[in-house]
Protein backbone atom coordinates (compact mmCIF):
# COMPACT_ATOMS: atom_id res chain seq x y z
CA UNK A 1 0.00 0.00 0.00
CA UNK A 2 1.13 3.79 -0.83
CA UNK A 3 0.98 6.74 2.10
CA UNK A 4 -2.41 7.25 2.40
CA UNK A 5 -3.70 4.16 2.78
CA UNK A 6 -1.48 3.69 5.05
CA UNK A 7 -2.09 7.10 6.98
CA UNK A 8 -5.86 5.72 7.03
CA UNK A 9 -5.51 2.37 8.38
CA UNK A 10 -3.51 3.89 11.27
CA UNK A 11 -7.30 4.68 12.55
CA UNK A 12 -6.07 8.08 14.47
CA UNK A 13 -3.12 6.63 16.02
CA UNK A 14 -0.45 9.10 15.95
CA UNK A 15 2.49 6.59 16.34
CA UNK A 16 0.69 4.34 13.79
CA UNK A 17 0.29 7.49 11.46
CA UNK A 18 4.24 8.17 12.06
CA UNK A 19 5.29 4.78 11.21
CA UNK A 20 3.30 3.73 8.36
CA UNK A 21 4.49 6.59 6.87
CA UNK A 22 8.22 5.57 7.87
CA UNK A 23 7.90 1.95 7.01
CA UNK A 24 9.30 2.10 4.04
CA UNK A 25 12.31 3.40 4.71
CA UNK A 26 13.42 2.15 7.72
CA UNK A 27 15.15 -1.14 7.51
CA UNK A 28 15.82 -4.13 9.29
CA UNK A 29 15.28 -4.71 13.23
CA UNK A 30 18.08 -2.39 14.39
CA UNK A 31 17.02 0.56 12.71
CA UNK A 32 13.58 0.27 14.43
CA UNK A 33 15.37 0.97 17.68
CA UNK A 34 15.94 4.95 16.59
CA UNK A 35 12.28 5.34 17.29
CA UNK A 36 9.95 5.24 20.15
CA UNK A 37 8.07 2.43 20.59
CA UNK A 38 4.54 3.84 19.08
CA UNK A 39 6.46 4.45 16.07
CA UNK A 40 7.67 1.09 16.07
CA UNK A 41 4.55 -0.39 16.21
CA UNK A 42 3.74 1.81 12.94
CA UNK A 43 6.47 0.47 11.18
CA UNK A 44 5.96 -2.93 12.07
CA UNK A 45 2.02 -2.33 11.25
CA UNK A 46 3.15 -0.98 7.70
CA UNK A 47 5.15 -4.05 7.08
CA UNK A 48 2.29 -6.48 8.09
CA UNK A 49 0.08 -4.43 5.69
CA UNK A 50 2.37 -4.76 2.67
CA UNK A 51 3.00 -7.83 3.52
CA UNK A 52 -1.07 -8.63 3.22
CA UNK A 53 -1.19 -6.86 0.30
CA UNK A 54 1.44 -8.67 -1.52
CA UNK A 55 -0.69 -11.92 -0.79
CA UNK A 56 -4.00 -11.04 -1.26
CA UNK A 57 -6.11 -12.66 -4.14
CA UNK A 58 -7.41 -9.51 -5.50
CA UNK A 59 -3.99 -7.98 -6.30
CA UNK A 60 -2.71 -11.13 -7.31
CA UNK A 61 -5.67 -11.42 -9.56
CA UNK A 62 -4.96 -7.87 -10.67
CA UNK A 63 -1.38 -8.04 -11.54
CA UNK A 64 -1.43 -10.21 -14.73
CA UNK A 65 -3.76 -7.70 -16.41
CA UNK A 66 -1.53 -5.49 -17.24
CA UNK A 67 0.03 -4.94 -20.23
CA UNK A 68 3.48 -7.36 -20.23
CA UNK A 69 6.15 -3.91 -20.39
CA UNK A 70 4.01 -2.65 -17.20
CA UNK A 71 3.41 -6.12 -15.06
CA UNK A 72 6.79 -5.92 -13.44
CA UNK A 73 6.09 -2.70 -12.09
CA UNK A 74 2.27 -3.85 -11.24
CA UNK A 75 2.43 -3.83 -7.23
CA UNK A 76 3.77 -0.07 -7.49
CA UNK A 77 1.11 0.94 -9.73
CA UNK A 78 -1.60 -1.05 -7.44
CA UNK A 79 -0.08 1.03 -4.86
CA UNK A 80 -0.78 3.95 -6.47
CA UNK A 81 -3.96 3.52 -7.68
CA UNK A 82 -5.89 1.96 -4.64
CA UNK A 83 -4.28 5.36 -2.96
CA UNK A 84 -6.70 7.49 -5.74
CA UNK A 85 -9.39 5.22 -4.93
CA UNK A 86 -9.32 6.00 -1.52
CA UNK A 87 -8.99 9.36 -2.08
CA UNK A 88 -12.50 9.63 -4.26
CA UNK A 89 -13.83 7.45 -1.97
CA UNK A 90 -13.05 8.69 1.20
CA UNK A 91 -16.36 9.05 2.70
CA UNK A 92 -16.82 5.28 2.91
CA UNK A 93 -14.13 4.97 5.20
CA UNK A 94 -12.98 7.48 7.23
CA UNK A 95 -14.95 10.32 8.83
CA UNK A 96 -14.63 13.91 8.54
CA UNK A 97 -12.59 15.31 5.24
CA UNK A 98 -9.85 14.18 3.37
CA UNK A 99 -8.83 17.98 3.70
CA UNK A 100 -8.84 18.05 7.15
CA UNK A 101 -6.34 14.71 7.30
CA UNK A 102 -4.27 16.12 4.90
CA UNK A 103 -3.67 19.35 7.38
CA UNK A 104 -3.55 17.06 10.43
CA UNK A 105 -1.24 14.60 9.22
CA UNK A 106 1.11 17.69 7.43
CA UNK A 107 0.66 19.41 11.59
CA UNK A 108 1.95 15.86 13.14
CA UNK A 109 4.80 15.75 10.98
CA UNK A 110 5.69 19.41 11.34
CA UNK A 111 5.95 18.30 15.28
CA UNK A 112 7.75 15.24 14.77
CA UNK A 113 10.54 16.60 12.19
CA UNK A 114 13.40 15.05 14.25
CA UNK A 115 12.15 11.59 13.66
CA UNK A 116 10.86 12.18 9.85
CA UNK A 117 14.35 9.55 8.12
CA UNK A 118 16.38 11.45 5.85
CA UNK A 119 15.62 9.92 3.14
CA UNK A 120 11.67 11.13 3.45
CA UNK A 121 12.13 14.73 4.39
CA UNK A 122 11.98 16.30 0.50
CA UNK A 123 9.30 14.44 0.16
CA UNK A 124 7.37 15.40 3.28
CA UNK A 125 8.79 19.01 2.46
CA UNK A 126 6.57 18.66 -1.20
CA UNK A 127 3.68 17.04 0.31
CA UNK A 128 3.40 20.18 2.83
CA UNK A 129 3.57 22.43 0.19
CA UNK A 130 0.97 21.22 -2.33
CA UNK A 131 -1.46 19.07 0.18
CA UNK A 132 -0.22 16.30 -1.97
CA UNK A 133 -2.73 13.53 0.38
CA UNK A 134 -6.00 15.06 -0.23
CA UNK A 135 -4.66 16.08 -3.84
CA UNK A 136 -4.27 12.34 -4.61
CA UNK A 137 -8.15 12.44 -6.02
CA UNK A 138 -6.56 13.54 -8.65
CA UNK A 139 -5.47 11.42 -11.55
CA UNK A 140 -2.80 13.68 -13.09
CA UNK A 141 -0.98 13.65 -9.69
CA UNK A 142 -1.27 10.05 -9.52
CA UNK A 143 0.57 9.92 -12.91
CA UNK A 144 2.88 12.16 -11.81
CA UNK A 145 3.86 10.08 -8.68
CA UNK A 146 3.95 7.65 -10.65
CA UNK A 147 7.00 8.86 -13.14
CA UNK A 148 8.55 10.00 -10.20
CA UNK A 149 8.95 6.47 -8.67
CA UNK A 150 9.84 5.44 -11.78
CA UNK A 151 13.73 7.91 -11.67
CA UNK A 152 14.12 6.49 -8.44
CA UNK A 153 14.48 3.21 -9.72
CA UNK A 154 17.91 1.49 -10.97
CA UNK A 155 16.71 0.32 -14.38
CA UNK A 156 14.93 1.28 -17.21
CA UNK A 157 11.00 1.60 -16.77
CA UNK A 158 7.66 2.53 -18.21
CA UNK A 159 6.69 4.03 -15.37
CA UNK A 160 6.65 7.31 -17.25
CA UNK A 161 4.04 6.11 -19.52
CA UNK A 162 1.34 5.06 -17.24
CA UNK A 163 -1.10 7.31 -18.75
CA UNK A 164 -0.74 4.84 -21.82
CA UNK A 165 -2.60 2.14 -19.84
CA UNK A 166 -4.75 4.05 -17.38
CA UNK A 167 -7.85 4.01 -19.21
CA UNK A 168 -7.80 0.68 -19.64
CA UNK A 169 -6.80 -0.28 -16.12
CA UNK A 170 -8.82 2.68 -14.13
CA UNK A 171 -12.32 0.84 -14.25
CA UNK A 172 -10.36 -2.56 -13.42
CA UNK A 173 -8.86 -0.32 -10.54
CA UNK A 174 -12.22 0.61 -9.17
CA UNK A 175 -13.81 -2.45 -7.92
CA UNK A 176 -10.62 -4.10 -6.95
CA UNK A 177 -10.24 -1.51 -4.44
CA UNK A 178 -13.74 -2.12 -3.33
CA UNK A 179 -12.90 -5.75 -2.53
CA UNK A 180 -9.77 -5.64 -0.77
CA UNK A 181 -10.14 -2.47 1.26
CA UNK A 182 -12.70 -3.55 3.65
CA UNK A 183 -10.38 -6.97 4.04
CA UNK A 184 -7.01 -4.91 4.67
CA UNK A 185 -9.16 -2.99 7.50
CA UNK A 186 -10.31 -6.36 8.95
CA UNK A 187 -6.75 -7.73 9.09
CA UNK A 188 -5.60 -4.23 10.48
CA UNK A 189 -8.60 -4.73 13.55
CA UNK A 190 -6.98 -8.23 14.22
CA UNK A 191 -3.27 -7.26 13.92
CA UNK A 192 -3.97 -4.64 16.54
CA UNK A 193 -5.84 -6.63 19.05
CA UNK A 194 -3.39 -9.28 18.70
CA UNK A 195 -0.77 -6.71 19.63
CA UNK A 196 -3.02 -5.17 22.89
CA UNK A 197 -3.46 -9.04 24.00
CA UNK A 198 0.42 -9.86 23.62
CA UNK A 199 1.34 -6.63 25.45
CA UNK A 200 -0.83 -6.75 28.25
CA UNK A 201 -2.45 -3.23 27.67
């Protein structure tokens, strides 16, 4: 999953917001240690969701749709897209606006600079700037993201061309998300009262 699903399936959780945005780019056990431990429990929270992801029928269903140049780069695109869906659809899961977590989410990382890795703060920098969570409703800044993952990778890749493919894939997009959203969230509920049973709170 991209940001803001992740910033959603945090449910309000300030250290679960942190960390699922983190989780990406903090590695290994040992690097979890910089962090207090509700952070931790976002990053660990943000690895059990991709994890899920990665496994779940729907995406796996999803993946060999794609055109054959793209289907390498499917999960990233997935990632991508279910984030627009969620955007659009934001009233079916979260209450109050999409605005309004964009600015609160932008305010708790403004408070929590020191912890933000290095490797996140331009990004967090542009996503303050141009409300970049709520603004993922559109599809142009979607595509955009897109291209930008795409000079961050090592090798050649198409992901630059998206556009090519996303009429096409869009309606597939649409009810895929429907299908595994409402799972992810039930795994999430789990996850997290597995955690509150194992830690005694």
């Amino acid at each position: 999953m991209n940001f803001l699903a992740h910033l959603c399936l945090a449910d309000g959780d300030a250290g679960l917001k942190l960390g699922g945005l983190f989780g990406d780019f903090v590695r290994g056990r040992r690097a979890l240690r910089a962090f207090p431990e509700p952070v931790r429990q976002g990053i660990v929270l943000h690895r059990y969701i991709d994890r899920c992801t990665d496994q779940s029928g729907v995406v796996k269903k999803l993946k060999p749709r794609f055109p054959r140049e793209f289907r390498r780069y499917a999960g990233i695109i997935i990632d991508l897209a279910f984030d627009h869906e969620l955007a659009i659809n934001w009233w079916r899961y979260m209450p109050g606006s999409l605005e309004r977590f964009d600015l609160e989410t932008r305010d708790l990382l403004r408070d929590n600079a020191e912890l933000v890795p290095k490797k996140l703060t331009s990004f967090m920098r542009y996503a303050d700037r141009h409300g970049l969570f709520a603004a993922y409703r559109e599809e142009d800044v979607i595509l955009y993201a897109l291209a930008g993952v795409g000079t961050r990778l090592s090798r050649p890749n198409p992901l630059h061309r998206v556009s090519e493919i996303w009429p096409d894939m869009a309606p597939q997009f649409k009810p895929a998300f429907r299908e595994f959203f409402p799972h992810i969230q039930s795994e999430v509920v789990d996850w997290r009262k597995t955690r509150s049973t194992t830690t005694g709170s």
